[in-house]
C-alpha atoms as a PDB file:
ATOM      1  CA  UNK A   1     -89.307 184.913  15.893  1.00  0.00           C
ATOM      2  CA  UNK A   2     -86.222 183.930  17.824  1.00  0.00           C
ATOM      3  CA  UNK A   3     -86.426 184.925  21.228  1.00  0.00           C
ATOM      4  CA  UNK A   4     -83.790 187.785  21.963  1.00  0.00           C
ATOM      5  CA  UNK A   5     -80.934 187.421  24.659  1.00  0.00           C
ATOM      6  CA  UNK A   6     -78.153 189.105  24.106  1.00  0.00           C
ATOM      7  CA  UNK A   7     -77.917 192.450  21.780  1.00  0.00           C
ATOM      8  CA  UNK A   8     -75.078 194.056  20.032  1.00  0.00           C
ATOM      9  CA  UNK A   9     -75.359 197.240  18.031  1.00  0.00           C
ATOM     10  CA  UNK A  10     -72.540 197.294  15.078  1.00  0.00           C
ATOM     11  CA  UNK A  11     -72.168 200.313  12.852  1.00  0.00           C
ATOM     12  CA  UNK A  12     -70.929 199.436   9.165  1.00  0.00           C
ATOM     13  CA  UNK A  13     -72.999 195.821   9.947  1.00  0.00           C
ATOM     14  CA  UNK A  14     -74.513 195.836   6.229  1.00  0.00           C
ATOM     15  CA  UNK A  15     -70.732 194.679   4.397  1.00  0.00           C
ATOM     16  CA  UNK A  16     -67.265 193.443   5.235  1.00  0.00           C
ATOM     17  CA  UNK A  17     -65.981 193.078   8.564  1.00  0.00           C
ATOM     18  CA  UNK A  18     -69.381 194.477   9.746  1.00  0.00           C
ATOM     19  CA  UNK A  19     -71.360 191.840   8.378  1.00  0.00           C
ATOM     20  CA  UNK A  20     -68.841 189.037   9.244  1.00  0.00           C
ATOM     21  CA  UNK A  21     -69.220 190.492  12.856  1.00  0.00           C
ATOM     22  CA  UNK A  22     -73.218 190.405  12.884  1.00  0.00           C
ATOM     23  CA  UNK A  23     -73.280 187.028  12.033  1.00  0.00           C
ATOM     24  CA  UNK A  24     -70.573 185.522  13.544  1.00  0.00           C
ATOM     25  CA  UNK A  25     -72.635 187.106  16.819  1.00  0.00           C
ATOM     26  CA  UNK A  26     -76.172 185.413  15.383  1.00  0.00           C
ATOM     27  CA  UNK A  27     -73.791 182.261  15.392  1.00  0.00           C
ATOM     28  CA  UNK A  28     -73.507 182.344  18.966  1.00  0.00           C
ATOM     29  CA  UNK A  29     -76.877 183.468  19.528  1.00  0.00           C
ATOM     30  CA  UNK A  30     -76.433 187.130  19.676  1.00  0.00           C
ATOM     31  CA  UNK A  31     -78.986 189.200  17.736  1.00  0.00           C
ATOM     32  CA  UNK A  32     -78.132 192.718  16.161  1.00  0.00           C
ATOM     33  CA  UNK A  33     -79.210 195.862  15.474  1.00  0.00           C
ATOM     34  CA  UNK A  34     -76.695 197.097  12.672  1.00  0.00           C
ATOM     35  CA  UNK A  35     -76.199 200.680  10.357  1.00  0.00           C
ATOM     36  CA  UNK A  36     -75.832 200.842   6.910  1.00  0.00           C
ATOM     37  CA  UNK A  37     -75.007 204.127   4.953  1.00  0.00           C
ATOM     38  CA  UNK A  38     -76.720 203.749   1.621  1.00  0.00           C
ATOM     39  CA  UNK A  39     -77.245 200.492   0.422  1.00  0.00           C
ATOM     40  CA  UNK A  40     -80.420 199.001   2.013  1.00  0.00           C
ATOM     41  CA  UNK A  41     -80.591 196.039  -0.377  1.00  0.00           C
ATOM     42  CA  UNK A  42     -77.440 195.065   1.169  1.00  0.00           C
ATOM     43  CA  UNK A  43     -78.798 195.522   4.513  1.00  0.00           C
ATOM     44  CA  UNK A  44     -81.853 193.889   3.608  1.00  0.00           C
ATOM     45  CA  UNK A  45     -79.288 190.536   2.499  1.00  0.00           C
ATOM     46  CA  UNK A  46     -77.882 190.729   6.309  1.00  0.00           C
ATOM     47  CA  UNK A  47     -80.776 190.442   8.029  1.00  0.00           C
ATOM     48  CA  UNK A  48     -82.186 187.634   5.650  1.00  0.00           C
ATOM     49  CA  UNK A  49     -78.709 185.544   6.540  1.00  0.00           C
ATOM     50  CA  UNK A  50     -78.920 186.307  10.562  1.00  0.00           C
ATOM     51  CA  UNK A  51     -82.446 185.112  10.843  1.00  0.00           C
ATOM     52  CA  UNK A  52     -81.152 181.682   8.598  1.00  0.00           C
ATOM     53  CA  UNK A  53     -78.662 181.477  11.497  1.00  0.00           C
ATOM     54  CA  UNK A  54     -81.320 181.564  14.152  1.00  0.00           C
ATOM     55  CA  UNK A  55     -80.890 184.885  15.415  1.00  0.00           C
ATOM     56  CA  UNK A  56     -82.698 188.547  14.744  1.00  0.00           C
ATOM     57  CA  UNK A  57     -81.555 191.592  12.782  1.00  0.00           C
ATOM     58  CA  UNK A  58     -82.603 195.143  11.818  1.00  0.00           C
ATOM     59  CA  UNK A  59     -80.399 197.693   9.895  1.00  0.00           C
ATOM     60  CA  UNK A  60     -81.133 201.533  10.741  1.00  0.00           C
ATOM     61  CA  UNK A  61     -79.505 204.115   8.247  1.00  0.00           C
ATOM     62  CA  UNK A  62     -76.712 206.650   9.636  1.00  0.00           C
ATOM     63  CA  UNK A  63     -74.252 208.547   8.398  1.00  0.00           C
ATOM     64  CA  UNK A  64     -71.806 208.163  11.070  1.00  0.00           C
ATOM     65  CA  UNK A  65     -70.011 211.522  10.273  1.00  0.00           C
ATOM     66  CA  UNK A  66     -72.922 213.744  11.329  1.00  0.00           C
ATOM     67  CA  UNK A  67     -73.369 213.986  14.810  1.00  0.00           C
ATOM     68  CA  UNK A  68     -76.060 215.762  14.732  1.00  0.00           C
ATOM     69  CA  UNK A  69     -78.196 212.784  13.588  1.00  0.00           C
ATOM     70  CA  UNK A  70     -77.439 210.622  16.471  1.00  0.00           C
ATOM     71  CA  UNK A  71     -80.372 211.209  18.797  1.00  0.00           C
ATOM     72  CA  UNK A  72     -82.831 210.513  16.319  1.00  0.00           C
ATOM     73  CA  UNK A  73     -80.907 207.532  16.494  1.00  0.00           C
ATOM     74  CA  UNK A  74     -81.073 207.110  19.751  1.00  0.00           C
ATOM     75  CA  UNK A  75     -84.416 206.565  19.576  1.00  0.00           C
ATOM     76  CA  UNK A  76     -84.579 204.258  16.862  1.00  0.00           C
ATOM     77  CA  UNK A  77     -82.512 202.025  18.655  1.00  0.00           C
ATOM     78  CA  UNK A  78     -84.964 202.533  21.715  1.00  0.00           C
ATOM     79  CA  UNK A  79     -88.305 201.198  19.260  1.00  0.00           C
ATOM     80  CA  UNK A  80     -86.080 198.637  18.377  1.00  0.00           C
ATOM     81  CA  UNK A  81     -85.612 197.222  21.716  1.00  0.00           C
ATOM     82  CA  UNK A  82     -89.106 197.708  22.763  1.00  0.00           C
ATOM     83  CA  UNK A  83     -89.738 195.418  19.901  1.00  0.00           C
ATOM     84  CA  UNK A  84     -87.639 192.850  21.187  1.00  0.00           C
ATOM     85  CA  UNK A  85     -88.665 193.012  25.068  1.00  0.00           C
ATOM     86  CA  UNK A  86     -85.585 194.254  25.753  1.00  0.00           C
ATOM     87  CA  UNK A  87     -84.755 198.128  27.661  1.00  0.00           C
ATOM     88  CA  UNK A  88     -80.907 197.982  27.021  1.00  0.00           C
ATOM     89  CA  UNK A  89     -78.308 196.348  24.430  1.00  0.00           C
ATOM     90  CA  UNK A  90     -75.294 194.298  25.673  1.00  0.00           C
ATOM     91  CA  UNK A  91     -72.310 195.192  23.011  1.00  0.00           C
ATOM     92  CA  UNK A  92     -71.192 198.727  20.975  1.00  0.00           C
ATOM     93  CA  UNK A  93     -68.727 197.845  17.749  1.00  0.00           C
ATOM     94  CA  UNK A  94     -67.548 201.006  16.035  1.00  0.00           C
ATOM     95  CA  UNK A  95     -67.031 199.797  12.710  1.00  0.00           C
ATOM     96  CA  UNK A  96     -68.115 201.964  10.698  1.00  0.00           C
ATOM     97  CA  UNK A  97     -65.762 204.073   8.610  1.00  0.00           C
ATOM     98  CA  UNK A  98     -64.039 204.949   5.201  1.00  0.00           C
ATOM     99  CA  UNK A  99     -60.674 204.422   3.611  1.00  0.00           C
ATOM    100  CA  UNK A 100     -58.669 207.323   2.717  1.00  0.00           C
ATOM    101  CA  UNK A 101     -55.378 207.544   0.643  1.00  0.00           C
ATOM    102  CA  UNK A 102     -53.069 210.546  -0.070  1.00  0.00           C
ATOM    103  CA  UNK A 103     -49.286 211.654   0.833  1.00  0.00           C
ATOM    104  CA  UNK A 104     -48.750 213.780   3.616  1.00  0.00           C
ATOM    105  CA  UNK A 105     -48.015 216.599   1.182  1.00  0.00           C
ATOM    106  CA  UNK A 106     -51.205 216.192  -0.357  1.00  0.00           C
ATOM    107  CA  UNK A 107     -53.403 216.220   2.366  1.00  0.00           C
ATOM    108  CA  UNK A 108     -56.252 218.735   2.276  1.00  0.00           C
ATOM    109  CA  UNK A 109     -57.772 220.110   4.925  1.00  0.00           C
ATOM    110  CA  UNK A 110     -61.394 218.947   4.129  1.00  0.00           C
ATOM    111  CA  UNK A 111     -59.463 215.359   3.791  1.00  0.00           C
ATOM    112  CA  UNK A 112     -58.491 215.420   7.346  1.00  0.00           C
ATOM    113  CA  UNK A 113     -61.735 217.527   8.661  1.00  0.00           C
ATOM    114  CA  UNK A 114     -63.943 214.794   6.902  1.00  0.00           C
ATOM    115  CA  UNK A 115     -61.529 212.086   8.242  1.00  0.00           C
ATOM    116  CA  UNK A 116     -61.947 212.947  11.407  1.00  0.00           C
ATOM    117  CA  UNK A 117     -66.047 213.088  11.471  1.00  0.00           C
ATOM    118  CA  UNK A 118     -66.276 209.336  10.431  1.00  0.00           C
ATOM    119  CA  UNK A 119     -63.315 207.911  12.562  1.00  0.00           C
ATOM    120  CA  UNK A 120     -62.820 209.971  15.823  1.00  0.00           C
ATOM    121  CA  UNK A 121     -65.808 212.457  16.234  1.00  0.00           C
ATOM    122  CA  UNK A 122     -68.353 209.816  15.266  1.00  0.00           C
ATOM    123  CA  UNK A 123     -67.336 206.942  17.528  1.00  0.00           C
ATOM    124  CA  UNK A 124     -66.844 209.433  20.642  1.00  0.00           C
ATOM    125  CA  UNK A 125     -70.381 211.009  19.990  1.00  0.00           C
ATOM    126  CA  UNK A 126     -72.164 208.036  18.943  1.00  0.00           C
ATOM    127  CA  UNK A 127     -71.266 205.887  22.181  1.00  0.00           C
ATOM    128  CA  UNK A 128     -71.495 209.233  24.539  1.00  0.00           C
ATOM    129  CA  UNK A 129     -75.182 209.418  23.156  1.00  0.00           C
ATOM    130  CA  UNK A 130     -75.634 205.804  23.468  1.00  0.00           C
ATOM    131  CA  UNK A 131     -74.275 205.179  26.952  1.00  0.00           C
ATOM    132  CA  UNK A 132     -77.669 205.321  28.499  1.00  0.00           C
ATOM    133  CA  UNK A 133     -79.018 202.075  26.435  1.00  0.00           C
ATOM    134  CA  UNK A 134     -75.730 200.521  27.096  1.00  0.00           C
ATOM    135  CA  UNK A 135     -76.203 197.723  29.679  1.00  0.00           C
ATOM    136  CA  UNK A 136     -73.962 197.698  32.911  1.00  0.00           C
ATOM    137  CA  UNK A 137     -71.233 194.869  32.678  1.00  0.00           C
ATOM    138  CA  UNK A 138     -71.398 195.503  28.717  1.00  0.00           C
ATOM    139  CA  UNK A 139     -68.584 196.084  26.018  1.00  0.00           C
ATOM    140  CA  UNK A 140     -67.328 198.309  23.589  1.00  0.00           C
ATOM    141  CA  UNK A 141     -64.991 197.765  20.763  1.00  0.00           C
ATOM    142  CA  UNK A 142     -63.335 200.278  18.818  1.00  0.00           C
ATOM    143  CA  UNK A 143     -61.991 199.893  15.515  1.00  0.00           C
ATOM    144  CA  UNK A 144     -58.431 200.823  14.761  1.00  0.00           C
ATOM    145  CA  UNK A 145     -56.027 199.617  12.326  1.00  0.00           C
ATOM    146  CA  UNK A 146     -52.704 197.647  11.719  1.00  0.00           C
ATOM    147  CA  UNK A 147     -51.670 200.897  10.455  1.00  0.00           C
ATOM    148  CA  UNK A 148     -51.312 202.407  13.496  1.00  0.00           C
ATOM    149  CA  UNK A 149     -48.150 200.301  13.950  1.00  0.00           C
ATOM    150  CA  UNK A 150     -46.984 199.778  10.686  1.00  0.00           C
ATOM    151  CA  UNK A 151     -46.417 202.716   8.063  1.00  0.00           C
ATOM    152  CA  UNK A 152     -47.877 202.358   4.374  1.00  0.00           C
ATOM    153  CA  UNK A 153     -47.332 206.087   2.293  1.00  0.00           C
ATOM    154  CA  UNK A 154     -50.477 207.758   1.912  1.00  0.00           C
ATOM    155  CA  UNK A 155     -52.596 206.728   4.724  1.00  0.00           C
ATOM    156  CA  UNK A 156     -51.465 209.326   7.370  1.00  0.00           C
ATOM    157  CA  UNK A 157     -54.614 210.837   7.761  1.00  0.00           C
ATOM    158  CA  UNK A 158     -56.369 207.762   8.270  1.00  0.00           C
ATOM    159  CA  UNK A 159     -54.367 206.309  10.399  1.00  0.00           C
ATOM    160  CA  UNK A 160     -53.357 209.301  12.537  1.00  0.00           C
ATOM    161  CA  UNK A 161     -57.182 209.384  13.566  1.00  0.00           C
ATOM    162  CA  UNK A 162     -57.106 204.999  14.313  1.00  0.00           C
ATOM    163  CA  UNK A 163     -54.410 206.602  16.823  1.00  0.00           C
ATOM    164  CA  UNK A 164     -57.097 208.610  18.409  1.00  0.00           C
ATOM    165  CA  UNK A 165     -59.568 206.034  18.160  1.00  0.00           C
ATOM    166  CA  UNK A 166     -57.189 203.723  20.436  1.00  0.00           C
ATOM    167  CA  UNK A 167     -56.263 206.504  23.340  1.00  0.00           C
ATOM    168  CA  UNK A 168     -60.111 207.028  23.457  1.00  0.00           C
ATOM    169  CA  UNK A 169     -60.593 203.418  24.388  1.00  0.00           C
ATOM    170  CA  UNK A 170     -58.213 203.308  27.055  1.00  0.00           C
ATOM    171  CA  UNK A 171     -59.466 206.955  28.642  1.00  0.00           C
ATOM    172  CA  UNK A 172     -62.876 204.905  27.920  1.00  0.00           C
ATOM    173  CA  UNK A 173     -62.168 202.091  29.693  1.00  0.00           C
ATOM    174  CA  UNK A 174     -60.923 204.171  32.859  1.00  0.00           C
ATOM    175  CA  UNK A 175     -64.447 206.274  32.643  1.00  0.00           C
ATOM    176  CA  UNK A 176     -66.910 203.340  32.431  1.00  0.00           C
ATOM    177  CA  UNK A 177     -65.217 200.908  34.442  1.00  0.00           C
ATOM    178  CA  UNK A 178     -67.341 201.627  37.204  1.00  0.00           C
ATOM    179  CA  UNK A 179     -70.595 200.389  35.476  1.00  0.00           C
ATOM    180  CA  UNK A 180     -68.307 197.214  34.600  1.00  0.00           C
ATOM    181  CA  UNK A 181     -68.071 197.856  30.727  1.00  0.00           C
ATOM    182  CA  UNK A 182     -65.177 196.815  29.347  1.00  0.00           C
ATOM    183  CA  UNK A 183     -63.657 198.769  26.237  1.00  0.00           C
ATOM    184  CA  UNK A 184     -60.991 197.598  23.780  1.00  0.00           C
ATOM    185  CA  UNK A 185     -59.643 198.223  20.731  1.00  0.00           C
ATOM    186  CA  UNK A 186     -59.439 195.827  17.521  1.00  0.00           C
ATOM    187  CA  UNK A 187     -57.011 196.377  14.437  1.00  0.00           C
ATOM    188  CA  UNK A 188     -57.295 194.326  11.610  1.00  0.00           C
ATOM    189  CA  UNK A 189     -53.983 193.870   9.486  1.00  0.00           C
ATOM    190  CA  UNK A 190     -54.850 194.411   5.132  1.00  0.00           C
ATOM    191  CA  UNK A 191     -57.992 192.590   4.699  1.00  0.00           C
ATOM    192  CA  UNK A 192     -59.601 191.407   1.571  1.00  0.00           C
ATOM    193  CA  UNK A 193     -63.016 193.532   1.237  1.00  0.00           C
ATOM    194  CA  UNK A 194     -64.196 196.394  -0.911  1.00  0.00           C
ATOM    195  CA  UNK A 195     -62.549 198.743   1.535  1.00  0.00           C
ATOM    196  CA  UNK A 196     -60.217 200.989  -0.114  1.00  0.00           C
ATOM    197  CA  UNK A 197     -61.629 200.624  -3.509  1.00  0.00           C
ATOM    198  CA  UNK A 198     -61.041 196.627  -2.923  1.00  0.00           C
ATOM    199  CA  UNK A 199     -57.318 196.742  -3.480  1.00  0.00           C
ATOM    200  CA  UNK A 200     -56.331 194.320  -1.072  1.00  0.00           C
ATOM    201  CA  UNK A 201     -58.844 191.804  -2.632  1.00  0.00           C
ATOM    202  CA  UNK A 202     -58.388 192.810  -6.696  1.00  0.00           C
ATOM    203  CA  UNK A 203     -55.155 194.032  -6.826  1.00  0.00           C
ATOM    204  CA  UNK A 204     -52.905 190.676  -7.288  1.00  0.00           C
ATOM    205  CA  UNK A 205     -49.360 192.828  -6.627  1.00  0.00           C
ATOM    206  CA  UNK A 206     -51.191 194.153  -3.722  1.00  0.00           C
ATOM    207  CA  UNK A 207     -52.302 191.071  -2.136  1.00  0.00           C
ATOM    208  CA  UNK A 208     -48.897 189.683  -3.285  1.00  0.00           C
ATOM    209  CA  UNK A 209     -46.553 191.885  -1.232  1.00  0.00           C
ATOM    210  CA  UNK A 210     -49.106 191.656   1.973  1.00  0.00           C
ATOM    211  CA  UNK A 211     -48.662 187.952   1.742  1.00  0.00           C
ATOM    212  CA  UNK A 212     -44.674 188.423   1.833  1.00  0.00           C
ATOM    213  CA  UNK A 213     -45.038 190.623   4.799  1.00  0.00           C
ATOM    214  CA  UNK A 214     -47.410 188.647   6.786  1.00  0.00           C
ATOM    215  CA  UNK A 215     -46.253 185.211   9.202  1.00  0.00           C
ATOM    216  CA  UNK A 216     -49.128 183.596   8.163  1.00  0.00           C
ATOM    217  CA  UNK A 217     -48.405 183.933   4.023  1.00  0.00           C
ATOM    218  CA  UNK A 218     -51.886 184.979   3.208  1.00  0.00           C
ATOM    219  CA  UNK A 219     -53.884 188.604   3.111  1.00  0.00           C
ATOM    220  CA  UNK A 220     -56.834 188.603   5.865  1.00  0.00           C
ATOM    221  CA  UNK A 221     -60.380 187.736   5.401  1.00  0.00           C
ATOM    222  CA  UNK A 222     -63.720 188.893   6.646  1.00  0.00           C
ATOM    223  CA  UNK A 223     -64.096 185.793   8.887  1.00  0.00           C
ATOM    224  CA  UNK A 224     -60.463 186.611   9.714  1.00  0.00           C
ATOM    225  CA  UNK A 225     -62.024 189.496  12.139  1.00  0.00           C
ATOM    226  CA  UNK A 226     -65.461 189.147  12.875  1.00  0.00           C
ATOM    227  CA  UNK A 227     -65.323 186.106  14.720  1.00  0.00           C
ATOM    228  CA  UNK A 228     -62.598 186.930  16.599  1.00  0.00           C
ATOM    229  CA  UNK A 229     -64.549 189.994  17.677  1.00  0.00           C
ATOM    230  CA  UNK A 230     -67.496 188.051  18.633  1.00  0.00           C
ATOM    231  CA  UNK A 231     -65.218 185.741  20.695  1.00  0.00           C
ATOM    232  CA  UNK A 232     -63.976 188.961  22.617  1.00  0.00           C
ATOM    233  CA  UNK A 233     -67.559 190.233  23.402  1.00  0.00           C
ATOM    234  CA  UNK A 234     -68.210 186.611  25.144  1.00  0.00           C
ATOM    235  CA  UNK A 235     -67.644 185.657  28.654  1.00  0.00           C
ATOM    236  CA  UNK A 236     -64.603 184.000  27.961  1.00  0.00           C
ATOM    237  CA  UNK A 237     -62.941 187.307  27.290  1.00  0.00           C
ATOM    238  CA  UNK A 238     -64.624 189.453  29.982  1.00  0.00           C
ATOM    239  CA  UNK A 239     -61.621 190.326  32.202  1.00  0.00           C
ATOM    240  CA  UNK A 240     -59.777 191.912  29.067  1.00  0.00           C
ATOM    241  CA  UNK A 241     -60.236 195.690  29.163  1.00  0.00           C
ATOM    242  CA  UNK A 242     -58.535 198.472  27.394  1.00  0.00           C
ATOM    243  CA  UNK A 243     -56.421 196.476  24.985  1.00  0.00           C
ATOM    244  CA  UNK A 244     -55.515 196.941  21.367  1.00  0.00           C
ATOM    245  CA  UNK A 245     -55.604 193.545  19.868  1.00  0.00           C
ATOM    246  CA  UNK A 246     -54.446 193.029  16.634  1.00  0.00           C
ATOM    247  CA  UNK A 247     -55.392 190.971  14.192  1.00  0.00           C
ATOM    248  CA  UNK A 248     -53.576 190.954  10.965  1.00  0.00           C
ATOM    249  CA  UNK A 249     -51.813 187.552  10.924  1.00  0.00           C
ATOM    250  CA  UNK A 250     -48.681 188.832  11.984  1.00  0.00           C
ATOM    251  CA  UNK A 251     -48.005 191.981   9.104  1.00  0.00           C
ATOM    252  CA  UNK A 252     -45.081 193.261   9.026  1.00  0.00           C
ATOM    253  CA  UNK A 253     -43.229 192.279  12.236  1.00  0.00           C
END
């Protein structure tokens, strides 16, 4: 097997930006440890691509909207780094996380409540349990959304709680500078994935009018975001800290 350096853990690893994150990190020698929800075939495809690359893989299951799993998975993550020689892992990406879409007047309150478990209470609780395998001088990245700038109808809910997930990176950042982790935020612009029921990618009027709106003429792509995030995690990158970089193209500006 490949011998193991560097070690990210990235939730929502098994498909879209997830997956384009893991191995655009196997590409520059960084194995993963990665969550899936349901689909273990899928996850089972991932790690069969990273170890083509060169680099190692496991997906763990989690729901990342109950809490109350996340120190079993704790210690799943700690038999997976015994298995690799390893005690800590270098890099936390929050990527996990569902679309939502509904006007402000139609907003229930199990919308928000479940809204809130994947994309705010799930990241916090998650990294807060992980923080002890987290290596000193390691990062975090959060993921928010283009949305949080921009305003589409119908995704208030979702994006009110990106908003969240970009003040907890900066009060992040202040917390754990003193172990030397850096924490930022990334928000992708309208991708092309399955996301949303895929109706950036299979919607032509869709992907149309995000093309009009967009500098570069053209929706995003997988590879769009994951190697940029990979690129952040490096050395190259290691005196940003508490940013929100986004990458969408330039959408709407």
């Amino acid at each position: 097997m490949p011998e193991v350096k560097k070690i990210a853990l990235v939730t929502g690893g098994s498909r879209g930006l997830g997956r384009s994150t893991v191995e655009a990190l196997a590409r520059r020698g960084v194995s993963s440890i990665f969550t899936y929800h349901a689909n273990e075939a899928a996850a089972d495809a991932v790690v069969a691509s990273v170890e083509r690359i060169g680099a190692r893989a496991e997906g763990l299951q989690l729901d990342t909207g109950d809490a109350h799993t996340f120190s079993f998975f704790a210690n799943q993550i700690q038999r997976v780094l015994s298995e690799w020689g390893a005690e800590r892992f270098d890099y936390l990406i929050n990527m996990a996380g569902t679309s939502h879409s509904g006007l402000f007047g139609e907003v229930t309150e199990e919308d928000l409540d479940a809204a809130y478990r994947i994309h705010v209470k799930g990241p916090f609780f998650l990294t807060q349990e992980l923080l002890p395998l987290i290596a000193d001088g390691g990062r975090i990245v959060n993921i928010s959304s283009g949305l949080t700038r921009f305003s589409y109808p119908g995704r208030i809910a979702y994006a009110s709680m990106k908003g969240a997930v970009e003040v907890m990176t900066r009060y992040m950042a202040k917390e754990l500078g003193p172990r030397g982790i850096a924490v930022n935020t990334v928000a992708p612009g309208a991708i092309q994935t399955d996301f949303s029921g895929g109706v950036v990618r299979d919607n032509p009027d869709v992907a149309r009018h995000i093309a009009e709106v967009t500098a570069l003429g053209r929706p995003g792509l997988p590879d769009d975001i994951g190697p940029m995030i990979a690129s952040l995690l490096s050395e190259d990158n290691r005196w940003v800290n508490a940013q929100r970089i986004e990458v969408s193209g330039g959408q709407t500006i």
